[in-house]
Protein backbone atom coordinates (compact mmCIF):
# COMPACT_ATOMS: atom_id res chain seq x y z
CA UNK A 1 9.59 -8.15 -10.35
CA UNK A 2 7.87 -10.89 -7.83
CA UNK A 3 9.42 -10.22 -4.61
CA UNK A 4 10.36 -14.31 -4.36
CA UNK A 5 12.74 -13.21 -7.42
CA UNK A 6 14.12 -10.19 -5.13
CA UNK A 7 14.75 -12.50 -2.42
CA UNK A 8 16.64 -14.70 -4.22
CA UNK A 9 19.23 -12.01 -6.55
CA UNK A 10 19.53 -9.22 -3.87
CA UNK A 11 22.58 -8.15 -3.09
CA UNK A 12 21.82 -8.76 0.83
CA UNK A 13 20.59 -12.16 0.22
CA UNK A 14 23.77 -12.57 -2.23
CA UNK A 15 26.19 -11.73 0.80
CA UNK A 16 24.87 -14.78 2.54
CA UNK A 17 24.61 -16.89 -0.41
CA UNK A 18 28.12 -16.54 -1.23
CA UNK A 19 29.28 -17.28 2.61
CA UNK A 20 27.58 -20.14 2.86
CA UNK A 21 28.77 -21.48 -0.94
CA UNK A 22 32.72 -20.34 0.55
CA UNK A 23 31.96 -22.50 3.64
CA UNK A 24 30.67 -25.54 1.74
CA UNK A 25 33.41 -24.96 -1.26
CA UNK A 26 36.04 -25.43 1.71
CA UNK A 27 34.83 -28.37 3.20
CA UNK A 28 34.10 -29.93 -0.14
CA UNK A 29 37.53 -29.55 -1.05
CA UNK A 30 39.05 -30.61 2.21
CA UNK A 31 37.32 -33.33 2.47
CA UNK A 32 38.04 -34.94 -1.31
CA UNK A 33 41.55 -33.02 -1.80
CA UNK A 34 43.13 -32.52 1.74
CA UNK A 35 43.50 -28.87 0.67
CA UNK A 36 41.64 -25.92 0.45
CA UNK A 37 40.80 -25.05 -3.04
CA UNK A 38 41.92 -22.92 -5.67
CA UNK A 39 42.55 -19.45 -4.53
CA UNK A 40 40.32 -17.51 -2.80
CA UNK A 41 41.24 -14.23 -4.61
CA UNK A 42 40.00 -15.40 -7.69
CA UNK A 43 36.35 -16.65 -6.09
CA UNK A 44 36.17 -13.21 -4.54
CA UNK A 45 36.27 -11.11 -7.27
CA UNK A 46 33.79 -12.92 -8.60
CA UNK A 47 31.59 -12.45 -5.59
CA UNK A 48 31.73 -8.82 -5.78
CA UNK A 49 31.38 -8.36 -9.49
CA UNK A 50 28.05 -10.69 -9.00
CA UNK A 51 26.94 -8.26 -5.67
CA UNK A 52 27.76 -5.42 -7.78
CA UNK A 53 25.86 -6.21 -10.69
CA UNK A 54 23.02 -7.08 -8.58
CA UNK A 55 23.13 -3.78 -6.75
CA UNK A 56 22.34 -2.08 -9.98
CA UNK A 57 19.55 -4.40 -11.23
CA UNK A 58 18.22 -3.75 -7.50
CA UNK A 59 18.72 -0.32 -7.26
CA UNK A 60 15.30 1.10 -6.79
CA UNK A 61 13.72 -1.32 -4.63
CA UNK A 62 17.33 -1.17 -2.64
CA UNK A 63 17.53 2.78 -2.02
CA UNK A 64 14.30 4.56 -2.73
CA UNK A 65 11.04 4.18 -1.92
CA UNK A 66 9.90 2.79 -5.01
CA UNK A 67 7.07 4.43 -6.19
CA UNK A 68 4.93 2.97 -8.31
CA UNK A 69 1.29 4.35 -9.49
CA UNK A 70 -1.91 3.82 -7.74
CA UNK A 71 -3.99 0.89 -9.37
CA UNK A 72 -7.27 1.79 -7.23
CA UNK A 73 -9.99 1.72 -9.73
CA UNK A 74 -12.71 5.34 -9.40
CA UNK A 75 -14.31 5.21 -11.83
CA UNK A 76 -17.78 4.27 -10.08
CA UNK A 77 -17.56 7.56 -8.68
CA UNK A 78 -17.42 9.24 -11.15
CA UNK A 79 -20.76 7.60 -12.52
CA UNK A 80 -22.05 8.77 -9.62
CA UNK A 81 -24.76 11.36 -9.63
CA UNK A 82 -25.30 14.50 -7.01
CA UNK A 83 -28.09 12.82 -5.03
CA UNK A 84 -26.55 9.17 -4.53
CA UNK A 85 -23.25 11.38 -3.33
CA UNK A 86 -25.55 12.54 -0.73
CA UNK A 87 -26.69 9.15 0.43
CA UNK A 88 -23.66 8.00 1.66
CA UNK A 89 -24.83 8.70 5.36
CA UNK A 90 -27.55 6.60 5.17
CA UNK A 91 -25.73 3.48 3.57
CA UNK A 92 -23.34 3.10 6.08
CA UNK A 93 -24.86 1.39 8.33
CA UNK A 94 -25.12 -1.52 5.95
CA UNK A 95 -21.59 -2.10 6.28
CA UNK A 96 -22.04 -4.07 9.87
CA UNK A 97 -24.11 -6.45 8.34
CA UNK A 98 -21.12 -8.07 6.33
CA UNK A 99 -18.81 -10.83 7.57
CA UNK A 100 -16.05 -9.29 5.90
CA UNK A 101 -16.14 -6.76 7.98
CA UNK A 102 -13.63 -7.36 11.09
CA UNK A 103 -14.35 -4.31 12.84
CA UNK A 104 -17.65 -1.74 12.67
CA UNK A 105 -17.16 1.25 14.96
CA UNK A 106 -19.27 4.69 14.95
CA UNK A 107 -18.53 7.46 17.23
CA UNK A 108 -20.84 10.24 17.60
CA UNK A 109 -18.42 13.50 18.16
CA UNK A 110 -20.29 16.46 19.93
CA UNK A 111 -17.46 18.58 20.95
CA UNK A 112 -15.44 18.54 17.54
CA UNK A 113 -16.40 22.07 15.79
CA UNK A 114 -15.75 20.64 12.36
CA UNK A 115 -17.15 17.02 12.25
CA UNK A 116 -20.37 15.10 13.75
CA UNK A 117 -19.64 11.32 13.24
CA UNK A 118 -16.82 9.10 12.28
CA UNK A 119 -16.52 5.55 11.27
CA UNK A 120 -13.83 3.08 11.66
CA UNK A 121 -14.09 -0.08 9.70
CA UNK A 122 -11.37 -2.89 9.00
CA UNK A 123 -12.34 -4.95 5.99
CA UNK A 124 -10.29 -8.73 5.56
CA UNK A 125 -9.91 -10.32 2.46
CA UNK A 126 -8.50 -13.89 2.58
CA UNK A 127 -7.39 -14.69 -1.22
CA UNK A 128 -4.70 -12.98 -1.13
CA UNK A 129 -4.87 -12.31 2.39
CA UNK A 130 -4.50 -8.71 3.34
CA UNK A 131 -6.81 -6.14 5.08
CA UNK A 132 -7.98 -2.44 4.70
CA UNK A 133 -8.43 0.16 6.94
CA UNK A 134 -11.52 2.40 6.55
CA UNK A 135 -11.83 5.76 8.46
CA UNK A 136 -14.66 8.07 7.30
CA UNK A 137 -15.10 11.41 8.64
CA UNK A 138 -18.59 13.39 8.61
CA UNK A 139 -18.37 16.78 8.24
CA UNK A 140 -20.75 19.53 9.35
CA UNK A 141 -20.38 21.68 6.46
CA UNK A 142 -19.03 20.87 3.13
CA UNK A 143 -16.71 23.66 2.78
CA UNK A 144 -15.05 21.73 5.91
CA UNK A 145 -14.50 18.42 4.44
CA UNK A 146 -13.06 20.10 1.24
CA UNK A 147 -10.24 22.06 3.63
CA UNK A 148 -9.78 18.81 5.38
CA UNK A 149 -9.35 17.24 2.25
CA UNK A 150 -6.84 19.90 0.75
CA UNK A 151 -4.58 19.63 3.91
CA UNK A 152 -4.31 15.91 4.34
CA UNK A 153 -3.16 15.98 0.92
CA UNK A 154 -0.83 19.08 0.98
CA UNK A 155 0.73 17.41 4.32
CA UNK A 156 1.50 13.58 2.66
CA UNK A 157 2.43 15.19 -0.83
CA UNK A 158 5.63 16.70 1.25
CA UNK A 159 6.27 13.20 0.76
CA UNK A 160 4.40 11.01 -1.15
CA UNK A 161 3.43 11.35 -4.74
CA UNK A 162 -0.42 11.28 -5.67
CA UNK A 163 -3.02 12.09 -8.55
CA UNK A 164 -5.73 14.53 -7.96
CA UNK A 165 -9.22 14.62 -9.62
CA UNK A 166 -12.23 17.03 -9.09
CA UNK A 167 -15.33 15.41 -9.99
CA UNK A 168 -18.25 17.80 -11.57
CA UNK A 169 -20.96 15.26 -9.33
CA UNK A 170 -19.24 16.67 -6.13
CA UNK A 171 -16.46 14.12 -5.62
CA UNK A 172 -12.83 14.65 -5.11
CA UNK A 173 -10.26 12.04 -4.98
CA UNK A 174 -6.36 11.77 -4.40
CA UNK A 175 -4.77 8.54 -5.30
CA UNK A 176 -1.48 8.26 -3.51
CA UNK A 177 1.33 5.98 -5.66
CA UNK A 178 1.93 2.97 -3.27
CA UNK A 179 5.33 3.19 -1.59
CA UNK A 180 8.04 0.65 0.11
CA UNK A 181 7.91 1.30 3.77
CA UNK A 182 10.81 -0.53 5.23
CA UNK A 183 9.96 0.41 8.73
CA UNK A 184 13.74 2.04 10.49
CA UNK A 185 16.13 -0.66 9.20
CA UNK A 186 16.41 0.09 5.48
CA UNK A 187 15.37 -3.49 4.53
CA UNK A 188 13.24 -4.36 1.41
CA UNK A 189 10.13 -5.52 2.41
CA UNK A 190 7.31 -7.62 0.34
CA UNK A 191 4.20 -5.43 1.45
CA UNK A 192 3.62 -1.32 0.18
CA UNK A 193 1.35 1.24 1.30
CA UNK A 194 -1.50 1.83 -0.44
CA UNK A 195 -3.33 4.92 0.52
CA UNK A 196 -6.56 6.49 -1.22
CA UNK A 197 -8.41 9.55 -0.08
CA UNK A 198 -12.28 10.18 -1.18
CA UNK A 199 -14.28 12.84 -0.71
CA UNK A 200 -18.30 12.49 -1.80
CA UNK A 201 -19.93 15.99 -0.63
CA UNK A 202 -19.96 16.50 3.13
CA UNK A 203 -17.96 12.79 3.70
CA UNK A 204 -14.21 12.03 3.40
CA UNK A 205 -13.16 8.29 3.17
CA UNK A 206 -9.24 7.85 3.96
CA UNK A 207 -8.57 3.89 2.44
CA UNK A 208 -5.35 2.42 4.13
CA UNK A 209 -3.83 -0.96 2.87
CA UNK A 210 -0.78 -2.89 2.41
CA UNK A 211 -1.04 -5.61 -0.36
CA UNK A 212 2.04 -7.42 -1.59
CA UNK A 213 3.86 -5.52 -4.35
CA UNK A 214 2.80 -8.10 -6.60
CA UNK A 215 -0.88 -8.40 -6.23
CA UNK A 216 -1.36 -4.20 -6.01
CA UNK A 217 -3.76 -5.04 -8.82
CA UNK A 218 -6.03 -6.98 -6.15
CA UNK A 219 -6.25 -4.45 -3.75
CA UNK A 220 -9.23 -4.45 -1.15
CA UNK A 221 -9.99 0.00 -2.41
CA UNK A 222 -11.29 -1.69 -5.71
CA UNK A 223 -14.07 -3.56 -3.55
CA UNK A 224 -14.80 -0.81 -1.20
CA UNK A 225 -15.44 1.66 -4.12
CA UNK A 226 -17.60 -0.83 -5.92
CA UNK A 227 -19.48 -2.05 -3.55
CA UNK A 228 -19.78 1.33 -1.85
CA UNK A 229 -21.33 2.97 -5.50
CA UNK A 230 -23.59 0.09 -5.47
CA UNK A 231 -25.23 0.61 -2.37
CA UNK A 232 -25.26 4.21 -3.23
CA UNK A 233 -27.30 3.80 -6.65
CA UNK A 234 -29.88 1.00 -5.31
């Protein structure tokens, strides 16, 4: 459901509706009657049968985390062929060069025995407004980055639910179902993590957002890939 439609039926948000509705009901009555109303015993039970009814209609988004399946669209790497997969060093670069681009960092990393270069990126997208985080790791060897890419997902799938698929042009990816993250105090919140791992031969791209649980079809991953297998095949 649209989280405005949450908002408004929750049983949290009912709780206040109702006190404010008691406080009104008594000054209405006060005011035109001189007396307080009809019993409150009655209104009451129909408070809680409401707040109970919601509860159940709310359950999921109330209690659990809510999974709900990736909608990050791959399938332009799949199209992909072995030597464009191998060309992602040399596109990367390109990525500085766009204003959507917030942030553009590369880091050159000597002592790491696994790795040789990592970007950080932070991509904004105004309508609907919402940014993703890019982090791509470089790896020496591409037996590396496929270890690397078998732990991250072993250690989040303790927790998180995800699709897998090995690619036969050297591509691996692992599409994490977008979760409610209601950050310590067990509220409902309108945003979910989005989370996307890539791997295209000796590269891994970890793709972090958090789009409203109603647009999850507009996520920023969609661009990235696209744009990222066009550069790739030019």
């Amino acid at each position: 459901m649209p989280f405005w439609v949450f908002g408004i039926t929750n049983p949290i948000s009912l709780f206040f509706y109702f006190i404010i509705f008691e406080i009104g009901y008594k000054i209405y009555t006060a005011v035109q009657h001189g007396q307080w109303g009809s019993s409150f015993k009655w209104r009451l039970l129909i408070y809680v049968v409401l707040i109970v009814i919601s509860t159940i209609f709310n359950y999921k988004i109330l209690f659990t985390d809510d999974y709900r399946k990736s909608l990050v669209d791959v399938s332009p790497i799949t199209s992909l062929n072995k030597e464009q997969v191998e060309r992602l060093d040399e596109i990367l670069e390109t990525y500085k060069d766009y204003d959507f681009i917030l942030k553009y960092e590369v880091r050159e990393i000597e002592e790491h025995p696994d790795y040789y270069r990592v970007y950080d990126m932070l991509w904004y997208k105004s309508k609907p407004c919402f940014t993703l985080d890019i982090h791509i790791e470089l790896y020496k060897d591409e037996k590396k980055a496929i270890e690397s890419m078998q732990f991250w997902m072993n250690f989040l799938s303790k927790k998180k639910r995800y699709i897998l698929m090995n690619n036969s042009n050297n591509t691996d990816v692992v599409l994490f179902d977008s979760w409610m993250d209601r950050a310590g105090h067990g509220v409902p919140v309108s945003n979910r993590f989005l989370r996307s791992h890539l791997r295209l031969g000796n590269a891994i791209i970890f793709l972090t957002e958090q789009p409203q649980q109603h647009q999850l079809d507009k996520n920023i991953s969609n661009d990235f890939i696209k744009l990222l297998c066009e550069l790739l095949t030019r």
